[in-house]
C-alpha atoms as a PDB file:
ATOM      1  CA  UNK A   1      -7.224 225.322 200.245  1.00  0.00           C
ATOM      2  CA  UNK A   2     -11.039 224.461 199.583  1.00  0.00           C
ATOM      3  CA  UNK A   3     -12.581 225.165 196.221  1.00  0.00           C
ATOM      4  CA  UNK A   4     -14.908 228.092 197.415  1.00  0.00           C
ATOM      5  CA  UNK A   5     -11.857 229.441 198.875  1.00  0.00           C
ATOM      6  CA  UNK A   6      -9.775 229.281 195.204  1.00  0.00           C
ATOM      7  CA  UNK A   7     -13.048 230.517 193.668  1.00  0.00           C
ATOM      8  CA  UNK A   8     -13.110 233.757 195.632  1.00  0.00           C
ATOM      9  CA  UNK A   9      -9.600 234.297 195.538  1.00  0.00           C
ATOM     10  CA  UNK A  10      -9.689 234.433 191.961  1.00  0.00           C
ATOM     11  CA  UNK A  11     -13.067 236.395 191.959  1.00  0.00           C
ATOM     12  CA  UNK A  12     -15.121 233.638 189.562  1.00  0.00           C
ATOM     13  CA  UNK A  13     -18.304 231.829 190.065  1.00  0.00           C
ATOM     14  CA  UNK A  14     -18.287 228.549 191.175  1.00  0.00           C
ATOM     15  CA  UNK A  15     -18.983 226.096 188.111  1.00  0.00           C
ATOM     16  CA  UNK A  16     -16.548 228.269 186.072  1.00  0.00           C
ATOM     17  CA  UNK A  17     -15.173 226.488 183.095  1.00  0.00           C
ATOM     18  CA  UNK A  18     -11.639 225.448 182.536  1.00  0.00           C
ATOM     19  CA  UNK A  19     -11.054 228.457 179.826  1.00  0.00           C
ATOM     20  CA  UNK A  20     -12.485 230.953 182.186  1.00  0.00           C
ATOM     21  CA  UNK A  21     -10.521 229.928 185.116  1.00  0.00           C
ATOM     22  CA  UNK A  22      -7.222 229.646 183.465  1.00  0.00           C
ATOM     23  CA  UNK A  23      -7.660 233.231 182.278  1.00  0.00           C
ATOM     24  CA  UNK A  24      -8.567 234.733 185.925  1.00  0.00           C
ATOM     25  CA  UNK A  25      -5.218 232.926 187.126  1.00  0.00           C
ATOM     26  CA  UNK A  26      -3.118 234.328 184.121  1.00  0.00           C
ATOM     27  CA  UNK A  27      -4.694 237.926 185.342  1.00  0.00           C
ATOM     28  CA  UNK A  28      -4.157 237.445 188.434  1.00  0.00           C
ATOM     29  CA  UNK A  29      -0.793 235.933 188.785  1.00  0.00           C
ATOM     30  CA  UNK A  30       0.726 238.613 186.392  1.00  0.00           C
ATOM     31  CA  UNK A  31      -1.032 241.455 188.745  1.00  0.00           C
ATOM     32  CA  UNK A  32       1.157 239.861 192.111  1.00  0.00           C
ATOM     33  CA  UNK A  33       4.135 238.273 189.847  1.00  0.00           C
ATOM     34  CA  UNK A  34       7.712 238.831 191.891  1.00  0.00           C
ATOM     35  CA  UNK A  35       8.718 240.056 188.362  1.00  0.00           C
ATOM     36  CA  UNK A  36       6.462 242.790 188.714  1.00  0.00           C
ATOM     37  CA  UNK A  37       7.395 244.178 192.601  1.00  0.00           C
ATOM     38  CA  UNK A  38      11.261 244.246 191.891  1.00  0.00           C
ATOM     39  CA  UNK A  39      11.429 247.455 193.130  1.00  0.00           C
ATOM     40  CA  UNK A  40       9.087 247.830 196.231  1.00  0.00           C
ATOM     41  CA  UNK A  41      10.690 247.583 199.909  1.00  0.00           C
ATOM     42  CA  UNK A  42      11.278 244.165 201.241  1.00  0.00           C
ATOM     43  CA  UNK A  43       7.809 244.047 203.363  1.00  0.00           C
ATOM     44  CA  UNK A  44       6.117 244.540 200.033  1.00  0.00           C
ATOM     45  CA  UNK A  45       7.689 241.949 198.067  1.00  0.00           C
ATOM     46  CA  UNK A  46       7.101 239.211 200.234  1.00  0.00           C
ATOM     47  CA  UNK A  47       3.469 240.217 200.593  1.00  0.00           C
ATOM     48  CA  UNK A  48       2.776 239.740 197.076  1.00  0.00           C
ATOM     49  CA  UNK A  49       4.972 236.607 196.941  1.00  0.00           C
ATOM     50  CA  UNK A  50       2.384 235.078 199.167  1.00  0.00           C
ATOM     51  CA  UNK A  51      -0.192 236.707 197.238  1.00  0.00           C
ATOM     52  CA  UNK A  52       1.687 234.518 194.065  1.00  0.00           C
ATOM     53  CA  UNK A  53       1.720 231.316 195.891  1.00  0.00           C
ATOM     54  CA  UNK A  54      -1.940 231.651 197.152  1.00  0.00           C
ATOM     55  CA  UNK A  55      -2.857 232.516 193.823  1.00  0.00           C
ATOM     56  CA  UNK A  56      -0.944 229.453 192.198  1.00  0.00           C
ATOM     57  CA  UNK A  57      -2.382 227.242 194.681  1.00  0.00           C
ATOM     58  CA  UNK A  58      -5.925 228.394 193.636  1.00  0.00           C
ATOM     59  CA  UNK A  59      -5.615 227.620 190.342  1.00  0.00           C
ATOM     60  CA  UNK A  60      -4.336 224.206 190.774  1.00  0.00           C
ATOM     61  CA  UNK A  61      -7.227 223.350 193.343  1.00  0.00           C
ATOM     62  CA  UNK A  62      -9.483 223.778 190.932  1.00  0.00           C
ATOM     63  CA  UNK A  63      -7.775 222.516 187.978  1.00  0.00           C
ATOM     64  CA  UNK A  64      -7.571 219.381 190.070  1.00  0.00           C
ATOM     65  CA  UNK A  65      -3.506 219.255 190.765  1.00  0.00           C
ATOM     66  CA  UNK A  66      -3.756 219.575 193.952  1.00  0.00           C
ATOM     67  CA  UNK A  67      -6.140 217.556 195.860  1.00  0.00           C
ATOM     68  CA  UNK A  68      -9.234 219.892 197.893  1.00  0.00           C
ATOM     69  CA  UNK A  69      -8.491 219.070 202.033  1.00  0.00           C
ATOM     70  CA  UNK A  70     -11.090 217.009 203.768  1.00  0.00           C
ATOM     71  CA  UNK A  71     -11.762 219.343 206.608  1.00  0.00           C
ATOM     72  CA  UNK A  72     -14.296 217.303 208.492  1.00  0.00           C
ATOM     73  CA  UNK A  73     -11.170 213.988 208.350  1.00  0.00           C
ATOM     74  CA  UNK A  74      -8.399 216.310 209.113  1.00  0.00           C
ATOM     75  CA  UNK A  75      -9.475 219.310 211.697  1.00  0.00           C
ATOM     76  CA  UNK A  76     -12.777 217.464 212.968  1.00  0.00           C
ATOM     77  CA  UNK A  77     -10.422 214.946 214.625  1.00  0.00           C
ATOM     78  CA  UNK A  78      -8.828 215.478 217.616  1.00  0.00           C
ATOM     79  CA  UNK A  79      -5.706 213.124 216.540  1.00  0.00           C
ATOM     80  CA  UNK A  80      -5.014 214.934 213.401  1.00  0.00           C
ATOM     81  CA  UNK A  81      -5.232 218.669 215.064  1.00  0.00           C
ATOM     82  CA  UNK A  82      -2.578 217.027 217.417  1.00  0.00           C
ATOM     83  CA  UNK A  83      -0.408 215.730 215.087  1.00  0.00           C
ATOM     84  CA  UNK A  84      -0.238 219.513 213.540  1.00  0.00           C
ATOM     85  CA  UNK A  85       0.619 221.161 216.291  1.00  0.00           C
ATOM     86  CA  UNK A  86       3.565 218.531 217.343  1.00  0.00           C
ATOM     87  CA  UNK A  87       4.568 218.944 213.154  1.00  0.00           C
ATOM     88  CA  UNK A  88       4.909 222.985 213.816  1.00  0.00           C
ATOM     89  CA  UNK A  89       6.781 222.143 216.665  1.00  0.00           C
ATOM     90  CA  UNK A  90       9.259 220.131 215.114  1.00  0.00           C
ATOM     91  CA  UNK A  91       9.537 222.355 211.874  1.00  0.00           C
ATOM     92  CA  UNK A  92      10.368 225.386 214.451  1.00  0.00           C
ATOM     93  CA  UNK A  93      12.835 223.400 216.339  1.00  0.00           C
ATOM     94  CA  UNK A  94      14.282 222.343 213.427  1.00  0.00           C
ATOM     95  CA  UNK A  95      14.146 226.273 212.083  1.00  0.00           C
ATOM     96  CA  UNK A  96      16.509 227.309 215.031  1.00  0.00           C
ATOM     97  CA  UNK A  97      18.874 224.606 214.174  1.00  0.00           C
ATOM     98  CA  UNK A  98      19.247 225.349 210.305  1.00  0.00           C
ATOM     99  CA  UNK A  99      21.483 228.058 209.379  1.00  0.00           C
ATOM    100  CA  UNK A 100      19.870 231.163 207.992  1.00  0.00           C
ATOM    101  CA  UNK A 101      19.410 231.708 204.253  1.00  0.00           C
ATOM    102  CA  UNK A 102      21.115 234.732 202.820  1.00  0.00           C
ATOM    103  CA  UNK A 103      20.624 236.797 199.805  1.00  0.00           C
ATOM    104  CA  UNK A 104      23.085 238.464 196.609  1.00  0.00           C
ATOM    105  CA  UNK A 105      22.699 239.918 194.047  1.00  0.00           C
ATOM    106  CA  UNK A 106      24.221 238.962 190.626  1.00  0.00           C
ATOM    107  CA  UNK A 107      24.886 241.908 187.913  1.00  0.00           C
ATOM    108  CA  UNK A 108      23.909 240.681 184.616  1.00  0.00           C
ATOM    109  CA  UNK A 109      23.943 241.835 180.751  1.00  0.00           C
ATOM    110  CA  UNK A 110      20.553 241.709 178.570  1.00  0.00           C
ATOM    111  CA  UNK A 111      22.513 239.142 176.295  1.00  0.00           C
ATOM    112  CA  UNK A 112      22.884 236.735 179.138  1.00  0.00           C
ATOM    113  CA  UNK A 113      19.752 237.258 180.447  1.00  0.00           C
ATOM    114  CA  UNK A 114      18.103 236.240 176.986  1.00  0.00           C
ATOM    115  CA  UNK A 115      20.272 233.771 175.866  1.00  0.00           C
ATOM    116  CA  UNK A 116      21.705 232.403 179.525  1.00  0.00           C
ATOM    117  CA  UNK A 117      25.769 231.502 179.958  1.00  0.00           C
ATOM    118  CA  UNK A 118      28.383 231.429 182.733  1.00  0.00           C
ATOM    119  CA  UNK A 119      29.648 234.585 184.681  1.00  0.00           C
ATOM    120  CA  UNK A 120      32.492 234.860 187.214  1.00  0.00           C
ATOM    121  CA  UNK A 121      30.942 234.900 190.754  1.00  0.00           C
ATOM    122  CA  UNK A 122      32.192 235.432 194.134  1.00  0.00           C
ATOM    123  CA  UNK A 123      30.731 232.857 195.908  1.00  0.00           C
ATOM    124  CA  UNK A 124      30.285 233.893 199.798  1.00  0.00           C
ATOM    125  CA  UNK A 125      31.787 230.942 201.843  1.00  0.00           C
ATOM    126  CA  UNK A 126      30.393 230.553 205.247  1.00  0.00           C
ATOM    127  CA  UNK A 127      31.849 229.230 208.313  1.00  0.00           C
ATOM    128  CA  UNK A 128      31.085 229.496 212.502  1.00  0.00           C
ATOM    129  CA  UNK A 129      33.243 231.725 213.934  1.00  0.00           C
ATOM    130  CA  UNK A 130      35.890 229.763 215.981  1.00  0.00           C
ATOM    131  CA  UNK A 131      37.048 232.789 218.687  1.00  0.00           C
ATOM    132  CA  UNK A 132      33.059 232.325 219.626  1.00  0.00           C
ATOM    133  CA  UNK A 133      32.013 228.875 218.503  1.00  0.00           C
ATOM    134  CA  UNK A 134      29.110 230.732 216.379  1.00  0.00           C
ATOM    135  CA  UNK A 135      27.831 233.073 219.344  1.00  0.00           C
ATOM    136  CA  UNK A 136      28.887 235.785 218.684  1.00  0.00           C
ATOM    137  CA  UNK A 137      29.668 237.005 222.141  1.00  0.00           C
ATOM    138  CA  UNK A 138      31.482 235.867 225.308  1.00  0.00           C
ATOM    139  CA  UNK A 139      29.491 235.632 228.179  1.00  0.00           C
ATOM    140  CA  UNK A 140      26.548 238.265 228.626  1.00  0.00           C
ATOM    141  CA  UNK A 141      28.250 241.704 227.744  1.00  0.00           C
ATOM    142  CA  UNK A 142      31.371 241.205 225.358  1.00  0.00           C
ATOM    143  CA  UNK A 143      31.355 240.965 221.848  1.00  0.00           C
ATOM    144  CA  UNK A 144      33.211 238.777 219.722  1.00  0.00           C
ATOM    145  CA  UNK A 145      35.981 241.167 217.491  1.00  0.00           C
ATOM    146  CA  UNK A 146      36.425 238.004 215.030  1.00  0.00           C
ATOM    147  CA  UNK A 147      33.024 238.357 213.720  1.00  0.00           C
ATOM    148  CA  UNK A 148      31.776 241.242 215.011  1.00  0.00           C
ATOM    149  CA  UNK A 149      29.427 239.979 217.003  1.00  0.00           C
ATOM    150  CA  UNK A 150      27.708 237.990 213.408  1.00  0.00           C
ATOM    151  CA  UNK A 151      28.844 234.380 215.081  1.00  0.00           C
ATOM    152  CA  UNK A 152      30.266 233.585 211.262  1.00  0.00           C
ATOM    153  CA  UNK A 153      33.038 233.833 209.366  1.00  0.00           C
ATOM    154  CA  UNK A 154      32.566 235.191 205.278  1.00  0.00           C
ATOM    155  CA  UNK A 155      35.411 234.752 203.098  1.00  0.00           C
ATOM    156  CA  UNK A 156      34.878 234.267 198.974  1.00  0.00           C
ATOM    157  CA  UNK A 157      35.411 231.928 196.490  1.00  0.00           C
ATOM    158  CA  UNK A 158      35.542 233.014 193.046  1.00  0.00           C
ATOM    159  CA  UNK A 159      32.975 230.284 190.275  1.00  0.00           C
ATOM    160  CA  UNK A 160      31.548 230.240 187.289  1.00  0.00           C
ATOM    161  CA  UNK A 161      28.327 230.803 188.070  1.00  0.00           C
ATOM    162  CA  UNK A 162      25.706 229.177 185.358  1.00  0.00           C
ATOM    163  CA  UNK A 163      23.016 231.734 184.300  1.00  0.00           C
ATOM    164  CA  UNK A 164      19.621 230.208 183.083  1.00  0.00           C
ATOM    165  CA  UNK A 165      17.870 231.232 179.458  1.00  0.00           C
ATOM    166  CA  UNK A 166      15.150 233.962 179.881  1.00  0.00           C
ATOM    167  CA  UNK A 167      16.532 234.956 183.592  1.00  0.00           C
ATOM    168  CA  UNK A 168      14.268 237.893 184.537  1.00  0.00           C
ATOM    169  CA  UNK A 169      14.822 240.866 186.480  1.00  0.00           C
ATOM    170  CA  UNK A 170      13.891 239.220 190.009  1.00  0.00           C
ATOM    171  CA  UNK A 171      14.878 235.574 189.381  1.00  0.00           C
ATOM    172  CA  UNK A 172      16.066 233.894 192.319  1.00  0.00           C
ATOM    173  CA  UNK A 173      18.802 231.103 191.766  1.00  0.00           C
ATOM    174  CA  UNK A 174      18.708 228.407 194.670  1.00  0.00           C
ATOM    175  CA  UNK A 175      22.539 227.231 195.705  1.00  0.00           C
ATOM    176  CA  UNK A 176      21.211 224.526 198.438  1.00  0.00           C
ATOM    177  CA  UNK A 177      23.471 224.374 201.781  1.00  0.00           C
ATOM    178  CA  UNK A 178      25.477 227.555 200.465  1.00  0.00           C
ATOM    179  CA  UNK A 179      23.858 230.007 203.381  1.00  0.00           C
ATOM    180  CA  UNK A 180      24.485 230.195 207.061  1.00  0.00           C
ATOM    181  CA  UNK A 181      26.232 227.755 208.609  1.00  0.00           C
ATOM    182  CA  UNK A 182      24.015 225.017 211.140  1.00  0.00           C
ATOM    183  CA  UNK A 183      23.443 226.099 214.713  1.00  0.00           C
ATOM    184  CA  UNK A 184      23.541 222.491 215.932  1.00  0.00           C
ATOM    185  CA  UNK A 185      24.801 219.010 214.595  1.00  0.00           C
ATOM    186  CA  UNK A 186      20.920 218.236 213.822  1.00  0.00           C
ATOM    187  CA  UNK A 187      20.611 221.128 212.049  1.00  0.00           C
ATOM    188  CA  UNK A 188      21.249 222.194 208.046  1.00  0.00           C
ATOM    189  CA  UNK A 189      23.271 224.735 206.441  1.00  0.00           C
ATOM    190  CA  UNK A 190      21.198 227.866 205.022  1.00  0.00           C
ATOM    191  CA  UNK A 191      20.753 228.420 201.320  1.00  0.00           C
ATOM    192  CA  UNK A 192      22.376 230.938 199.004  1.00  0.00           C
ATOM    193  CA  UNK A 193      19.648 232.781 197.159  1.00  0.00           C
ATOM    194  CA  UNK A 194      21.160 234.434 194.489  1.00  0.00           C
ATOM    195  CA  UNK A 195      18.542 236.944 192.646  1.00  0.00           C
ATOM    196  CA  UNK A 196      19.311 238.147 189.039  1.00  0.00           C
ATOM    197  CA  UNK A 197      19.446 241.969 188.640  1.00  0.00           C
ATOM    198  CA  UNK A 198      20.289 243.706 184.800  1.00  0.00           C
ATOM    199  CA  UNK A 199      23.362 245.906 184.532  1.00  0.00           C
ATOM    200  CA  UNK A 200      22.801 249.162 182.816  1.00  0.00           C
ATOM    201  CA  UNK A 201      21.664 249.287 179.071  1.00  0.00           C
ATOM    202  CA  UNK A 202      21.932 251.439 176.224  1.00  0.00           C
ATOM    203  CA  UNK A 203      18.462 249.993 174.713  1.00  0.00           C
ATOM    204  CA  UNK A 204      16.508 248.488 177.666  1.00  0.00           C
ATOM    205  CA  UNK A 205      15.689 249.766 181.357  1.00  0.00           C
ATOM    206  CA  UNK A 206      13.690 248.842 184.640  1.00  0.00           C
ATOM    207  CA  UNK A 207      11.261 250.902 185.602  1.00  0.00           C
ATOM    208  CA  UNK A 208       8.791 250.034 188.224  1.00  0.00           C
ATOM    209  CA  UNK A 209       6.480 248.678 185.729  1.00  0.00           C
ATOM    210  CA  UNK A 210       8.995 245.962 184.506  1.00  0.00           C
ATOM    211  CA  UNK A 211      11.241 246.150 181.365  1.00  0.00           C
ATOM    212  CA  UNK A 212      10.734 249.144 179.387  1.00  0.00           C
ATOM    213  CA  UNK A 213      11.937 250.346 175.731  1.00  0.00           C
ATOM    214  CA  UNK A 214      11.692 254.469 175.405  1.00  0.00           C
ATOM    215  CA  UNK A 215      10.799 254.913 171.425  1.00  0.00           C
ATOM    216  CA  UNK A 216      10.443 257.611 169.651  1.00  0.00           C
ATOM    217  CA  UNK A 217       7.601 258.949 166.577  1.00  0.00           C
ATOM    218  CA  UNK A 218       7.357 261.376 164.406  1.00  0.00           C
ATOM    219  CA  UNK A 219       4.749 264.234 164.639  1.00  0.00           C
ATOM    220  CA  UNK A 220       2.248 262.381 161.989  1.00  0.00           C
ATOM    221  CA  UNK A 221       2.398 259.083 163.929  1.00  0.00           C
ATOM    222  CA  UNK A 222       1.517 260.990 166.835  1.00  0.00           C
ATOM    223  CA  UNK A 223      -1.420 262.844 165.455  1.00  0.00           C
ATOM    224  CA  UNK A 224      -2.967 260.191 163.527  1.00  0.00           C
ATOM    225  CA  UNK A 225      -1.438 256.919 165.114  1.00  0.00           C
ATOM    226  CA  UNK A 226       0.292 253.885 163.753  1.00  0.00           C
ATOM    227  CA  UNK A 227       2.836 251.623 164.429  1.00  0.00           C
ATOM    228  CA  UNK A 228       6.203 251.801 165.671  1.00  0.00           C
ATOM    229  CA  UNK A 229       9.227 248.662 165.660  1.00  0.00           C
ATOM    230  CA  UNK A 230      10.932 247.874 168.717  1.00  0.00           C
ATOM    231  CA  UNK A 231      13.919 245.495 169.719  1.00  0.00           C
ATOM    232  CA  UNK A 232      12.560 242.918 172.247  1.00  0.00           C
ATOM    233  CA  UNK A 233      13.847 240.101 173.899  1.00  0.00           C
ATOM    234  CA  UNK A 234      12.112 237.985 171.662  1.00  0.00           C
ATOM    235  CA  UNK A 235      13.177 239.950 168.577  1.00  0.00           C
ATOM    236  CA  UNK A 236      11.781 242.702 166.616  1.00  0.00           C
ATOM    237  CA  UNK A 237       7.679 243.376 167.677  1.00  0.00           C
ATOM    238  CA  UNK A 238       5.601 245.712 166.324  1.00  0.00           C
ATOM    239  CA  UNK A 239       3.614 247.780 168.354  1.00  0.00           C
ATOM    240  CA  UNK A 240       0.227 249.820 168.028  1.00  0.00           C
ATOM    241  CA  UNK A 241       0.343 253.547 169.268  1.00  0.00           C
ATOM    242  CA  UNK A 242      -2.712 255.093 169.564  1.00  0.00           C
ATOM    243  CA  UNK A 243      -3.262 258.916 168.297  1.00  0.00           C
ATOM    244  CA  UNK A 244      -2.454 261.525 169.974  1.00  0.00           C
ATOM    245  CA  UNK A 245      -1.327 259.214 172.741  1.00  0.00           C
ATOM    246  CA  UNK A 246      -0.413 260.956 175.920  1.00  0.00           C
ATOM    247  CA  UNK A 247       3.300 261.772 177.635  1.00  0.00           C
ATOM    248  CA  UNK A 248       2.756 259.501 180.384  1.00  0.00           C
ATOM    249  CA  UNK A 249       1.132 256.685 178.501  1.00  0.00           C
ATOM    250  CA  UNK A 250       3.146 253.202 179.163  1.00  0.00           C
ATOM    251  CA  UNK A 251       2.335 250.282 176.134  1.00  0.00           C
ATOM    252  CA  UNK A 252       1.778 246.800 177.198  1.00  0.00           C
ATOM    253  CA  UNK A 253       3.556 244.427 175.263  1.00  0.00           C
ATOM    254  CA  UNK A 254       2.177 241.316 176.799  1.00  0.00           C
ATOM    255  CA  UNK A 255       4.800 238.252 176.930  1.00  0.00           C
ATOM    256  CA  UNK A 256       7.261 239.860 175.089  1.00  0.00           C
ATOM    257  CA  UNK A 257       9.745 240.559 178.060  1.00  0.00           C
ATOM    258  CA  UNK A 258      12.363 238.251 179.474  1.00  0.00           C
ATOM    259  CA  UNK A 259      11.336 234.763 180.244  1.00  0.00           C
ATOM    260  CA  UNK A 260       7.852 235.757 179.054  1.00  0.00           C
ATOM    261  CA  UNK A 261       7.316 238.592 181.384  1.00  0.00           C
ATOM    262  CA  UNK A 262       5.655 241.855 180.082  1.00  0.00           C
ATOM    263  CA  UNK A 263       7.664 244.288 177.467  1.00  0.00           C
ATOM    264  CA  UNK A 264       6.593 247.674 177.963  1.00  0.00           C
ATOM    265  CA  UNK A 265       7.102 250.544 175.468  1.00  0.00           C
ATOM    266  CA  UNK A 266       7.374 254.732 176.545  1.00  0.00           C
ATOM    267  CA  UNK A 267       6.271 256.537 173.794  1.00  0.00           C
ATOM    268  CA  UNK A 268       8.214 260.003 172.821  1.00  0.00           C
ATOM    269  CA  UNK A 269       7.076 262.641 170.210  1.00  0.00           C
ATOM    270  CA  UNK A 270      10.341 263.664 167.980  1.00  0.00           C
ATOM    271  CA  UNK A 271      10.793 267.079 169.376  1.00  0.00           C
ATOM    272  CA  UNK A 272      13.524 268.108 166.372  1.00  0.00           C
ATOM    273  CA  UNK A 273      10.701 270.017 164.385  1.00  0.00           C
ATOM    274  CA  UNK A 274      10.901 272.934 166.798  1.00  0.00           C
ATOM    275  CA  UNK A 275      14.217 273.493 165.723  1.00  0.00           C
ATOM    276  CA  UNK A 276      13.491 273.368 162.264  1.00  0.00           C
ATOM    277  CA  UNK A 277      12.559 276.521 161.056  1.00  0.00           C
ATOM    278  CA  UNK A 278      10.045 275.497 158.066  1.00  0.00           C
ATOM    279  CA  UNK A 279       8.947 272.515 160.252  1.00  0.00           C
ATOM    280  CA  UNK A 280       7.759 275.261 162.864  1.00  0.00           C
ATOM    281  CA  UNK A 281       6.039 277.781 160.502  1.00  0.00           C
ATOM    282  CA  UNK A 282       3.937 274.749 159.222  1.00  0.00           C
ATOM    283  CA  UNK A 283       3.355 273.130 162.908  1.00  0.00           C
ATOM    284  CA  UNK A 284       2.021 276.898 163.693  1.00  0.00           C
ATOM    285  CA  UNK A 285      -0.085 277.199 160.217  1.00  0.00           C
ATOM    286  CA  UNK A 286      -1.562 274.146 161.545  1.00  0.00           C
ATOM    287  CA  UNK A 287      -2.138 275.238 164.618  1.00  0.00           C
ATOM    288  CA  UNK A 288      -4.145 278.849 163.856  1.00  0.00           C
ATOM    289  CA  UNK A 289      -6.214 276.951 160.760  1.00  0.00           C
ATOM    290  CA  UNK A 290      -7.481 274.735 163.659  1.00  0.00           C
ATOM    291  CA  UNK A 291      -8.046 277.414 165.923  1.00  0.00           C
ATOM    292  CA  UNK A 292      -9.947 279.777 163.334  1.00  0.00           C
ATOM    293  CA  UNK A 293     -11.998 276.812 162.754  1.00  0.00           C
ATOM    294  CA  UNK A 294     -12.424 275.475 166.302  1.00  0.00           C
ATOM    295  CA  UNK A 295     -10.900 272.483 165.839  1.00  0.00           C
ATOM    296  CA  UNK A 296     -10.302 271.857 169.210  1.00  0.00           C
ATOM    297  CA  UNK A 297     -13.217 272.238 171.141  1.00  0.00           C
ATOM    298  CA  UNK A 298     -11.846 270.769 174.406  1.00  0.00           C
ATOM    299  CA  UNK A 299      -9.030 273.679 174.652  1.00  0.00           C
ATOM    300  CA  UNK A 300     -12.023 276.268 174.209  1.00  0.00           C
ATOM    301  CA  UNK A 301     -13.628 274.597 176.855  1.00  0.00           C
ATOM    302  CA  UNK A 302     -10.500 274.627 179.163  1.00  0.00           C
ATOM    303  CA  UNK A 303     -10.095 278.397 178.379  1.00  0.00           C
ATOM    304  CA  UNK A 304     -13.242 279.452 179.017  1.00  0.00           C
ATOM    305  CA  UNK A 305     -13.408 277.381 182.462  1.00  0.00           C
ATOM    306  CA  UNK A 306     -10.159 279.074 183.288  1.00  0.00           C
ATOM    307  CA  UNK A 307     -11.257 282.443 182.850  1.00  0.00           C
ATOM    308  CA  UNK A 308     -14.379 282.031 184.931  1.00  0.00           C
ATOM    309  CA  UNK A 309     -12.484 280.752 187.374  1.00  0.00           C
ATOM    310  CA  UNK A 310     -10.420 283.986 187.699  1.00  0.00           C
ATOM    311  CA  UNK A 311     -13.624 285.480 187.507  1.00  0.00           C
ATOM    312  CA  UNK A 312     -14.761 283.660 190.876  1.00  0.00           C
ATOM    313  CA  UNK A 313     -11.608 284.396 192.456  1.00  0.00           C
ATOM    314  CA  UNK A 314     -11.597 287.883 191.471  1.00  0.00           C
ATOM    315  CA  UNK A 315      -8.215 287.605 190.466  1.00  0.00           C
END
């Protein structure tokens, strides 16, 4: 990747500083991070993985990791433009040889996924079919019953499967050689990619945004605003809630999730005064004082829009 390539992709001037770059990637990469896209369909996910990668790649051009190409050395030159394509050749000969990679998921508690540990897995165990030799069929028409038709074998073999500290919703564990058998001597076994999903919680749930806390304030907090004390999976954080916030609103707690990822907070107004009947009367005292005083100017406003526009409709 050239630099006015990484510039663009991270939408900064060329000449940008070190501080100003670093913050563009930081934005960036937690916009597209695989974290983030958990729940999206497969096409979607692997979009903004690439979107990751190019985004990574950006930032280390131009923090000077990884080295800018020399385009007028390396595509300029006949040699060099040859020696790619014979390199793509190889890599997709080499493609159909290797055994395919597969994917599992792995069920996890919030403990383990904070503080890491070892679960009992059932570790798929590939092998070519032998009715078949790893074809899957005889001849043209006819299926192989073995394998149904798969060309392998899956039988499992119950480990204790290691679980990394600060294992995110998302996190893929590599077990190298562990996928799809080889499709030819010169070829290499598939990897296992084993991707860490949460089990259900009493405290903590996925939502699309990421990890999510509901919490719940009382009817002052809500009106005037303050502060409210969650559990976190970095401990207890406090967090700012804005008056009179609204009942979709969704609090960013930034690096305060799992493995650094994003904590976010669902606000809830204490709904227990309505069935309290002093609570009420006062709630409704409230309410009238502000209205004989007009208080709230933007629910005048709404009324008398919505009466005009019965007016126009001549309803």
């Amino acid at each position: 990747m050239r630099k006015d390539e990484a510039y663009s992709l991270l939408n900064l001037n060329h000449g940008a500083d070190e501080k100003t770059i670093k913050k563009a990637y930081r934005r960036a990469a937690a916009k597209y991070h695989p974290d983030k896209h958990h729940d999206k369909d497969e096409k979607e996910i692997k979009e903004n993985e690439s979107k990751f990668k190019e985004i990574k790649l950006a930032y280390e051009v131009l923090a000077g990791k990884v080295k800018e190409p020399d385009h007028f050395n390396n595509f300029n030159s006949y040699k060099d433009f040859n020696d790619m394509v014979v390199e793509a050749e190889r890599r997709e000969r080499q493609a159909r040889m290797n055994g395919v990679d597969v994917k599992q998921d792995v069920s996890i508690d919030m403990y383990t996924a904070i503080h890491g540990g070892k679960i009992d897995f059932n570790l798929p165990v590939f092998i070519t079919c032998p009715a078949c030799n790893g074809q899957g069929r005889f001849g043209s028409n006819q299926f192989c019953g073995k394998c149904r038709g798969n060309g392998i074998e899956t039988s499992y073999k119950k480990i204790r499967l290691k679980i990394h500290k600060n294992s995110y919703y998302g996190f893929i564990l590599t077990m190298r050689g562990k996928g799809g058998p080889r499709r030819s001597p010169e070829g290499k076994d598939g990897n296992l990619l084993i991707r860490v999903v949460y089990l259900p919680d009493d405290y903590f749930k996925m939502s699309h945004h990421g990890l999510l806390v509901e919490s719940y304030i009382s009817l002052d907090i809500w009106l005037t605003g303050g502060e409210v004390s969650v559990a976190s999976p970095v401990g207890e954080v406090s967090v700012k809630v804005p008056a009179m916030i609204g009942p979709d609103k969704i609090l960013r707690v930034n690096g305060k999730g799992v493995g650094g990822t994003d904590l976010f907070v669902a606000i809830k107004v204490d709904n227990n005064y309505f069935k309290d009947e002093e609570s009420n009367d006062l709630i409704n005292k409230i309410g009238k004082s502000l209205k004989d005083r007009h208080i709230n100017k933007d629910v005048d406003i709404f009324n008398l829009k919505t009466k005009n526009k019965l007016k126009d409709l001549k309803l």
